[in-house]
Protein backbone atom coordinates (compact mmCIF):
# COMPACT_ATOMS: atom_id res chain seq x y z
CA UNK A 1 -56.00 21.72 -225.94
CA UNK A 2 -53.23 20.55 -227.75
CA UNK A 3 -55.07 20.79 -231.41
CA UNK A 4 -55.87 24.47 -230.18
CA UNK A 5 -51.82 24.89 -229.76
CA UNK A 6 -50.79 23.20 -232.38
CA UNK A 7 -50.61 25.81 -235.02
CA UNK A 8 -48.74 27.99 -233.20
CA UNK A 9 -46.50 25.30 -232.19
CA UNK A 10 -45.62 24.10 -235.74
CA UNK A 11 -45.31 27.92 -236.87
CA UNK A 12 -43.17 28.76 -234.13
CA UNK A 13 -39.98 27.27 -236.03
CA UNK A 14 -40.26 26.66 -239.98
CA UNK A 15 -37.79 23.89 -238.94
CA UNK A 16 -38.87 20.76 -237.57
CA UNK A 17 -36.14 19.58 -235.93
CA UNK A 18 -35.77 22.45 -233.90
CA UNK A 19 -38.91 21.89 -232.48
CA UNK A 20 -38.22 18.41 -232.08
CA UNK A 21 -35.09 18.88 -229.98
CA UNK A 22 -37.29 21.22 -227.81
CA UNK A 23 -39.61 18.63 -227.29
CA UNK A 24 -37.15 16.01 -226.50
CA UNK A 25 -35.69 18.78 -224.18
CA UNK A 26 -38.55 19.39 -221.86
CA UNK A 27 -39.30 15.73 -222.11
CA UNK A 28 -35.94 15.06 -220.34
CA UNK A 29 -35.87 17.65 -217.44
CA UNK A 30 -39.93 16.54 -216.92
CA UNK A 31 -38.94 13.45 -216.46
CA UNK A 32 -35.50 14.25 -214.36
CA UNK A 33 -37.68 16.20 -211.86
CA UNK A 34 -39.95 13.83 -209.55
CA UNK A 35 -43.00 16.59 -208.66
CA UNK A 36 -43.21 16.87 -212.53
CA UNK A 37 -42.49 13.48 -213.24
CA UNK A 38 -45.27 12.39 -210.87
CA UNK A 39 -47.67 15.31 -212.24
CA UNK A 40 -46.95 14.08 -215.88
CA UNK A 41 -48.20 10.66 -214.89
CA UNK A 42 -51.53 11.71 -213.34
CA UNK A 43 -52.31 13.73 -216.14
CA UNK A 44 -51.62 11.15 -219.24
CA UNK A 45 -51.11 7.55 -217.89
CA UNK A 46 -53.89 4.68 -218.25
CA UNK A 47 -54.27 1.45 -216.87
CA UNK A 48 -56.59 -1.61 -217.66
CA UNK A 49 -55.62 -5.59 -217.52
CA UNK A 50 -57.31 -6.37 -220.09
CA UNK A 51 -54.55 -4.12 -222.20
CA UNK A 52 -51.64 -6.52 -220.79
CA UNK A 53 -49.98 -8.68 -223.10
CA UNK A 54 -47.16 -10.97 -221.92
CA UNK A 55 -44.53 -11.73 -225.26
CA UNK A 56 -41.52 -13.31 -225.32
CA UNK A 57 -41.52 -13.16 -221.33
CA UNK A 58 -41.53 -9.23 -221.59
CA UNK A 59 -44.69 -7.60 -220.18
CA UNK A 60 -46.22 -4.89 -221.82
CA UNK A 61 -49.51 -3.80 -219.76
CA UNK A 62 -50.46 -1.91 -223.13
CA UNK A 63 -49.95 -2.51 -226.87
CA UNK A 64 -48.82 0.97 -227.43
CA UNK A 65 -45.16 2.15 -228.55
CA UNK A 66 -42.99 4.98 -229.35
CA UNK A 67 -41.44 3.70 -232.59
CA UNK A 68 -37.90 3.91 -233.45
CA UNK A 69 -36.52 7.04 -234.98
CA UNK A 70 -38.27 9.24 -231.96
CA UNK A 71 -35.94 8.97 -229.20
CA UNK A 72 -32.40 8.11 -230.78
CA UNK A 73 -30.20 9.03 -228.14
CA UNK A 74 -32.54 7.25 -225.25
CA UNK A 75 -32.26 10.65 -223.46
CA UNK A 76 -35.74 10.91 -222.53
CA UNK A 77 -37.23 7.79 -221.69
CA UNK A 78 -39.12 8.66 -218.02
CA UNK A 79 -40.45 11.33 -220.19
CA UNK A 80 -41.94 9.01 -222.64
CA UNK A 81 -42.45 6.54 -220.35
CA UNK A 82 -45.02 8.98 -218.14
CA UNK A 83 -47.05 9.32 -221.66
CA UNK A 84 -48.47 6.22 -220.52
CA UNK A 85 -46.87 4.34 -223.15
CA UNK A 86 -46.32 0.33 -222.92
CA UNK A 87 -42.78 0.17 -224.67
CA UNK A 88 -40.09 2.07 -226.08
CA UNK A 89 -38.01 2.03 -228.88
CA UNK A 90 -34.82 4.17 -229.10
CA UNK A 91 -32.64 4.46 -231.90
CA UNK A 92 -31.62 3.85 -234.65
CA UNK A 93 -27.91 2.95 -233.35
CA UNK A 94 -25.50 2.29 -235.21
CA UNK A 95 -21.81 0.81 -234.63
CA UNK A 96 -20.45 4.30 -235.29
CA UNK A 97 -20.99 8.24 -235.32
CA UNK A 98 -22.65 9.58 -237.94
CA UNK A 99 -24.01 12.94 -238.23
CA UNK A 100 -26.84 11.46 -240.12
CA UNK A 101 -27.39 14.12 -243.36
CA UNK A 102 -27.36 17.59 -244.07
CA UNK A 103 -30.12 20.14 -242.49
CA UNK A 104 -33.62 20.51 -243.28
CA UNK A 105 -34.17 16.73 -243.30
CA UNK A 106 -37.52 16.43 -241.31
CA UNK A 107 -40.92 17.64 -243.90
CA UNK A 108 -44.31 18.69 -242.18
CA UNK A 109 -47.22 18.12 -244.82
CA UNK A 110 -49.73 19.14 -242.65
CA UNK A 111 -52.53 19.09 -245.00
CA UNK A 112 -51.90 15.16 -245.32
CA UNK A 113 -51.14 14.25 -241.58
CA UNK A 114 -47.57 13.15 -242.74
CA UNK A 115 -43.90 13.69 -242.54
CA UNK A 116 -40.99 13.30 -244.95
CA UNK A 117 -38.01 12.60 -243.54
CA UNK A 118 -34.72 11.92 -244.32
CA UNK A 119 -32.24 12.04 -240.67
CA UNK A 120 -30.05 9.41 -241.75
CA UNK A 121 -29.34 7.60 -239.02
CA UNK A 122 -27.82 10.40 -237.11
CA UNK A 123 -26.79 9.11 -233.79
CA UNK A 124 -23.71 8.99 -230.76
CA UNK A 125 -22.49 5.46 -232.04
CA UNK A 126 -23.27 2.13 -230.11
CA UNK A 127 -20.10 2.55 -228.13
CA UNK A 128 -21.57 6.29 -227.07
CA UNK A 129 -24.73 4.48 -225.85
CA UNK A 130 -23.35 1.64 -223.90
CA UNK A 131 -21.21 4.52 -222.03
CA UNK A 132 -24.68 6.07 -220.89
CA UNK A 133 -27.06 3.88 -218.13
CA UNK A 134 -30.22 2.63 -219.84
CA UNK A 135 -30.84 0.75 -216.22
CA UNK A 136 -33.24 3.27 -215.24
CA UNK A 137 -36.30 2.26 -217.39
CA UNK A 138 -39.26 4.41 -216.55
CA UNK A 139 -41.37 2.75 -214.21
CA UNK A 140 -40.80 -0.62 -215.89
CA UNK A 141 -41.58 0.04 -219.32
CA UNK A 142 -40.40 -2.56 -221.89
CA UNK A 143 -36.99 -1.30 -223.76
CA UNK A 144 -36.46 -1.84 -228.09
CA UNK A 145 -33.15 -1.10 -229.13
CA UNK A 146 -33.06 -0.05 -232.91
CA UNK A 147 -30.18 -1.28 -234.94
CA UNK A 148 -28.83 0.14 -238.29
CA UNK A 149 -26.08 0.08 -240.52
CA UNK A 150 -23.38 2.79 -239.81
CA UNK A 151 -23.36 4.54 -243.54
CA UNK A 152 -19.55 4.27 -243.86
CA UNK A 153 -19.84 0.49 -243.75
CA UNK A 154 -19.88 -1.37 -247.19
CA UNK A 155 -22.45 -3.72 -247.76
CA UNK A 156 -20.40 -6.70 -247.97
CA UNK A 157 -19.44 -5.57 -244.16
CA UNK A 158 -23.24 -4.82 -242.70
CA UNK A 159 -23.29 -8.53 -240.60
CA UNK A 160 -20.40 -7.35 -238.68
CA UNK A 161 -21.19 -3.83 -238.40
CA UNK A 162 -25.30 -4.85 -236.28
CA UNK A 163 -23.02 -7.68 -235.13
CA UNK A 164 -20.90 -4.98 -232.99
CA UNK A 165 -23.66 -3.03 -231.97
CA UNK A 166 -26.28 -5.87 -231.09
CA UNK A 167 -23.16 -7.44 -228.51
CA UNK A 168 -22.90 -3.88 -227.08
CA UNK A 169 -26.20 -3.46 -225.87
CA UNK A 170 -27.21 -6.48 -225.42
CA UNK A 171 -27.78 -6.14 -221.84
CA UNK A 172 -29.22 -2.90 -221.98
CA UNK A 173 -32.69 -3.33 -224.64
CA UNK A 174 -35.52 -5.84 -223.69
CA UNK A 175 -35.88 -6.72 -227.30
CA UNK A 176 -34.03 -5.52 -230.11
CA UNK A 177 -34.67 -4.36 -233.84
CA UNK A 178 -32.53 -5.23 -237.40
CA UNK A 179 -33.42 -1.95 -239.10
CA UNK A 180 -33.16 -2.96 -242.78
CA UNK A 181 -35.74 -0.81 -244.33
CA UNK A 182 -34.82 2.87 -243.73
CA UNK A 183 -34.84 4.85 -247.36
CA UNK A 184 -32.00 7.54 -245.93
CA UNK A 185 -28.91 5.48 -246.09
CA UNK A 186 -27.53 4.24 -249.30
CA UNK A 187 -27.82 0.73 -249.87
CA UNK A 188 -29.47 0.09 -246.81
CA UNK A 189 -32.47 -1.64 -248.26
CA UNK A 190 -30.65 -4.09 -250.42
CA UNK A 191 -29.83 -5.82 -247.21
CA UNK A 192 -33.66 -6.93 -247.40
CA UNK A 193 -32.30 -9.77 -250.26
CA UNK A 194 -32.50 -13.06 -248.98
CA UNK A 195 -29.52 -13.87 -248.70
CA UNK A 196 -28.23 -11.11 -246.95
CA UNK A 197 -30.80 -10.73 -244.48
CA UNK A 198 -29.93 -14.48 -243.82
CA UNK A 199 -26.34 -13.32 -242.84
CA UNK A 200 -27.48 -10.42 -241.00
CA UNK A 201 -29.82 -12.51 -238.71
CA UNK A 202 -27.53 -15.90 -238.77
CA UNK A 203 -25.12 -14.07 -236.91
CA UNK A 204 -27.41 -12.27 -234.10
CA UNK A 205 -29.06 -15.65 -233.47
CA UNK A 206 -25.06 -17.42 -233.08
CA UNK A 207 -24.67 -14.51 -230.26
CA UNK A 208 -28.02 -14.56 -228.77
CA UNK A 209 -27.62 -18.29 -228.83
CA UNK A 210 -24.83 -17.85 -226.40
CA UNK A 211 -26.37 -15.89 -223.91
CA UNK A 212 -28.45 -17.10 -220.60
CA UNK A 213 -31.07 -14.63 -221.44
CA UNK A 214 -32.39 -14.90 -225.23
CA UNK A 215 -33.52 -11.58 -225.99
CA UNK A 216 -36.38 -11.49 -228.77
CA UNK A 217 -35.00 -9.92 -232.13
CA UNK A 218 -37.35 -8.41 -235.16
CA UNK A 219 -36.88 -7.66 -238.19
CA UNK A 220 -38.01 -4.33 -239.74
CA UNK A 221 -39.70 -4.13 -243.59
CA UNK A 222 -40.51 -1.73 -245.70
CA UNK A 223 -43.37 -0.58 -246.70
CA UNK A 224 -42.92 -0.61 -250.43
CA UNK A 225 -42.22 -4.04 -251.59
CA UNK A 226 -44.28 -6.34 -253.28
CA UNK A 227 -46.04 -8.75 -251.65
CA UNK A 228 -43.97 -12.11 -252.92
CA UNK A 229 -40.80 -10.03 -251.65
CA UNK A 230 -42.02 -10.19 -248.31
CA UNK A 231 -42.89 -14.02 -248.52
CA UNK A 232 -39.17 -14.28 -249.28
CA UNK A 233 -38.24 -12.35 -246.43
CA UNK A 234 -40.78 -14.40 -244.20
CA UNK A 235 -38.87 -17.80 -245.32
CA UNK A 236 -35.68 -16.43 -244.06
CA UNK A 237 -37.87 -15.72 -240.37
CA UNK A 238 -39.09 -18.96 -240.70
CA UNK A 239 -35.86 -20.75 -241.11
CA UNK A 240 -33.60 -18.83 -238.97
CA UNK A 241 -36.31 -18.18 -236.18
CA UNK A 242 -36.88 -14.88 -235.71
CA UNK A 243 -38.83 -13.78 -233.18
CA UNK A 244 -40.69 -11.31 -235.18
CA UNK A 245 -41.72 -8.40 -237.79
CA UNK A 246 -42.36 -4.76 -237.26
CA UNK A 247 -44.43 -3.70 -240.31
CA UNK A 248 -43.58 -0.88 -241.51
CA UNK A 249 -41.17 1.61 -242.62
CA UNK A 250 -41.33 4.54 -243.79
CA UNK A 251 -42.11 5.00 -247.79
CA UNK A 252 -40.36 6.50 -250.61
CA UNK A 253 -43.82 6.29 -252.94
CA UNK A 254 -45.70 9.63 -252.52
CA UNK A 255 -48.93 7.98 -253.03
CA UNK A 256 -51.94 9.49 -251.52
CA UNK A 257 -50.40 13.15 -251.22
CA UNK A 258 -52.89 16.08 -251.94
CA UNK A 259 -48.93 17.75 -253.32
CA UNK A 260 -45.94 16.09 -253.76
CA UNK A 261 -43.36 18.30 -252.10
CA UNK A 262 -40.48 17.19 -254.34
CA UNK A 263 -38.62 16.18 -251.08
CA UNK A 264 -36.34 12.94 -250.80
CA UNK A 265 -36.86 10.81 -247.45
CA UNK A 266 -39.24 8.56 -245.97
CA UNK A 267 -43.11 9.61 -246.22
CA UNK A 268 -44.75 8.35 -242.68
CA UNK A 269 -48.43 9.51 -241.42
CA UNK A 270 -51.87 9.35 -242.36
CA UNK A 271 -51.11 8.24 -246.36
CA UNK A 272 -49.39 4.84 -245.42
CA UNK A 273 -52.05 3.81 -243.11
CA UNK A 274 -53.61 1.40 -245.21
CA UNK A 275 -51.06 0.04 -246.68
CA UNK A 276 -49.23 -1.05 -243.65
CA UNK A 277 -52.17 -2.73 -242.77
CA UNK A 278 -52.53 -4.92 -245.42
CA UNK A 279 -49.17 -5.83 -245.24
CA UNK A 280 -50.20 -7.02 -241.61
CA UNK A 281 -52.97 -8.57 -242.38
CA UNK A 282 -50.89 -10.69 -245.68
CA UNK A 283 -47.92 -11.40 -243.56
CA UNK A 284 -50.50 -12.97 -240.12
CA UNK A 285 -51.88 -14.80 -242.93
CA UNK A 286 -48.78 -16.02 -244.12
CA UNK A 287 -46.96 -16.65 -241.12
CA UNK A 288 -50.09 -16.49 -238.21
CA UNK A 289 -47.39 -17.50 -235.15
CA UNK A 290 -45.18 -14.83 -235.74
CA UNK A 291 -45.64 -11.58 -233.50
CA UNK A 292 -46.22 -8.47 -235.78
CA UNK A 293 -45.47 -4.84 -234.44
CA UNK A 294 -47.46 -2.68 -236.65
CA UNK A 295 -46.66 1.22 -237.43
CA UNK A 296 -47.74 3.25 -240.23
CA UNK A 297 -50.18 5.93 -239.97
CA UNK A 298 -51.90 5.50 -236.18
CA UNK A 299 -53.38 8.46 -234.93
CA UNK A 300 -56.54 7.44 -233.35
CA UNK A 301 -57.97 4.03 -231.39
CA UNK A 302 -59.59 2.81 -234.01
CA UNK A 303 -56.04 3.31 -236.24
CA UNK A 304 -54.84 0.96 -233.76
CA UNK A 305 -57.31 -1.75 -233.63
CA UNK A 306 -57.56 -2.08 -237.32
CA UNK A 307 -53.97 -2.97 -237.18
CA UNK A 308 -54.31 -5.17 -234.21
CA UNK A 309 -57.63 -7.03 -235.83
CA UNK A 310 -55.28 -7.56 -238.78
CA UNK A 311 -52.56 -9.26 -236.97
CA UNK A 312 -50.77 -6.85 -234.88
CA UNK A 313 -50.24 -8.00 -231.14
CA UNK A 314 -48.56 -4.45 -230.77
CA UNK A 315 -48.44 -0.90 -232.27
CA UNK A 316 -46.12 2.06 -232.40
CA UNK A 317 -46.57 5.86 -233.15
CA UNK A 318 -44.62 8.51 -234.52
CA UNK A 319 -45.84 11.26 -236.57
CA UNK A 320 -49.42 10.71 -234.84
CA UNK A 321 -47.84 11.87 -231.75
CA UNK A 322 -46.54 15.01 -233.19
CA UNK A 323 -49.54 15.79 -235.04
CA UNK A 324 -52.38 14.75 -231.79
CA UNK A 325 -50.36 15.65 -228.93
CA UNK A 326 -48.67 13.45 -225.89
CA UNK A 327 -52.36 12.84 -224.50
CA UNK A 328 -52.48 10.60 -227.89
CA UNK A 329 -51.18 7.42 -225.65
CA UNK A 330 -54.15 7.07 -222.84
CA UNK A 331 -56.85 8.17 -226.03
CA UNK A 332 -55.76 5.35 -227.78
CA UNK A 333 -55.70 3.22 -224.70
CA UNK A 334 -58.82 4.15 -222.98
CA UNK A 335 -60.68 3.81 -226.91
CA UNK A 336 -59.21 0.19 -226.94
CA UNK A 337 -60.73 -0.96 -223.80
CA UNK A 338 -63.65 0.71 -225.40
CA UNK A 339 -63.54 -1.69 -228.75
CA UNK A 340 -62.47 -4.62 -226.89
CA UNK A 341 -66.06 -4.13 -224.56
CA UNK A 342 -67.78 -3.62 -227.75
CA UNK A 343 -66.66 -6.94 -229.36
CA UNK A 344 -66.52 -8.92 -226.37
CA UNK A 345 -63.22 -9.71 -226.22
CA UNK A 346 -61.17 -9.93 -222.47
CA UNK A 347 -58.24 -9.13 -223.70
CA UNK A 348 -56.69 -7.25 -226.15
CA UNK A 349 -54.86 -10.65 -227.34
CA UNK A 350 -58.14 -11.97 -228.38
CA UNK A 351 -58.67 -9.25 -230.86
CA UNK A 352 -55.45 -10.58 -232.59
CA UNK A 353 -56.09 -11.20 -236.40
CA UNK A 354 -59.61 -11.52 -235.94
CA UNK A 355 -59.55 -10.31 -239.57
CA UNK A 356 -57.56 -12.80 -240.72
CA UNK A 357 -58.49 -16.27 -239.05
């Protein structure tokens, strides 16, 4: 039905942020009004055990997830949450208020199943969030909070900048997410260096160190470095423990384009598929203990489970969801129960780097 819509949708607003905020719109009062809350979870939610996964003492009864960048403002999460999806990931926060940059900054390439963006980290501020109750977690689903550098802050200044925001909402995310890798602020991506990213995560360790619960903190990479750049940045998780990767961003190549629309931002969809996954697969290899989150280009099942088979224990979606439709969550779900009966596998654990062992 929703591939029948769909052109009409996208050519109902040349603008795709305006469609967007509709979306997140009816997402919200859906999920504010039980009857349509309730309907909304007959229609699209999904269940098997053999989809469970328990990480870092956070169970996700599915390895699906809205990726960061979706929901910023956490204003619709019992919308999402009825999708049928097993986490969610809001932001990007930062410390402060940022309009993010000018207007058009989201790209449909429809012909390529992609999206250029370039938001900027547009957001409330951390303070903003912590004001608004994130106790309400729809129906129990898992909770990433997305952490970026505000774009005022210098570089020399970017510990204590996801240092502020990480103690703000600490109590609020299940697991959290050091954003390093965005192309749409300046600088951002230089905080990838070794020794940087050593400060960055040195000082959310000291804090989570402190704290009764230890909350599980990742570390998100681009998609366009070179392989013995993200050895270096799989030392510094090695060394200063952290709890895991989310592979990947989006890209600034235009690689695999039918035309390059001469746009700056971050290419996501269908053309970074592959690539994503081999940086999966490289970095299980590398580092096989280490709990991968893998986005890039999922928009059916079997999108899913190559990541998974290459070292993924979880996935996210983005652009697949605005190309496919909300029913994208359960077809993904019920096609993985699917696999895993094909291959023989109990759980979806089992199917874990398969490709790589």
């Amino acid at each position: 039905m929703y591939k029948l819509i769909r052109p009409l949708i996208f050519k109902a607003s040349s603008d795709p942020e305006t469609m967007h905020r509709a979306m997140m719109t009816l997402l919200h009062m859906v999920g504010a009004t039980p009857p349509l809350s309730w309907i909304e979870r007959q229609i699209f939610e999904f269940a098997d055990d053999r989809l469970n996964q328990n990480i870092f003492n956070i169970n996700f009864k599915n390895p699906v997830g809205l990726a960061g960048g979706f929901d910023k403002h956490a204003e619709a999460l019992q919308g999402f949450a009825n999708l049928g999806f097993g986490f969610l990931e809001i932001g990007t926060v930062t410390k402060l208020s940022q309009p993010g940059n000018p207007r058009p900054r989201i790209f449909r390439l429809e012909k390529d199943k992609a999206l250029i963006n370039r938001m900027g980290f547009n957001n409330s501020g951390a303070d903003a969030l912590a004001k608004r109750s994130l106790s309400k977690k729809g129906n129990g689903v898992p909770i990433g909070i997305n952490l970026g550098k505000s774009k005022l802050t210098q570089l020399n200044e970017a510990t204590e900048d996801y240092l502020y925001s990480f103690k703000k909402l600490y109590n609020f995310g299940d697991y959290f997410v050091a954003n390093i890798s965005s192309p749409n602020t300046p600088g951002l991506r230089q905080l990838q260096d070794k020794q940087m990213l050593t400060d960055i995560v040195t000082a959310l360790n000291d804090f989570k160190g402190k704290q009764q619960l230890k909350k599980p903190v990742f570390v998100k990479i681009v998609v366009d470095f070179t392989l013995e750049a993200i050895d270096e940045i799989l030392q510094v998780c090695r060394d200063y423990k952290i709890d895991g990767i989310i592979s990947s961003n989006t890209s600034v190549g235009r690689e695999g384009l039918s035309k390059d629309p001469r746009e700056a931002g971050g290419l996501s969809g269908k053309p970074i598929r592959q690539k994503s996954t081999d940086y999966i697969r490289h970095i299980h290899k590398q580092y096989p203990a280490l709990p991968i989150v893998g986005v890039g280009g999922i928009f059916s099942a079997g999108d899913a489970y190559e990541k998974i088979k290459a070292g993924a224990s979880l996935v996210q979606i983005y652009t697949g969801l605005i190309y496919e439709g909300p029913g994208l969550v359960k077809k993904i779900n019920q096609g993985l129960v699917k696999l895993l009966e094909r291959d023989g596998f109990k759980n979806i654990s089992e199917a874990v780097g398969i490709e790589a062992r």
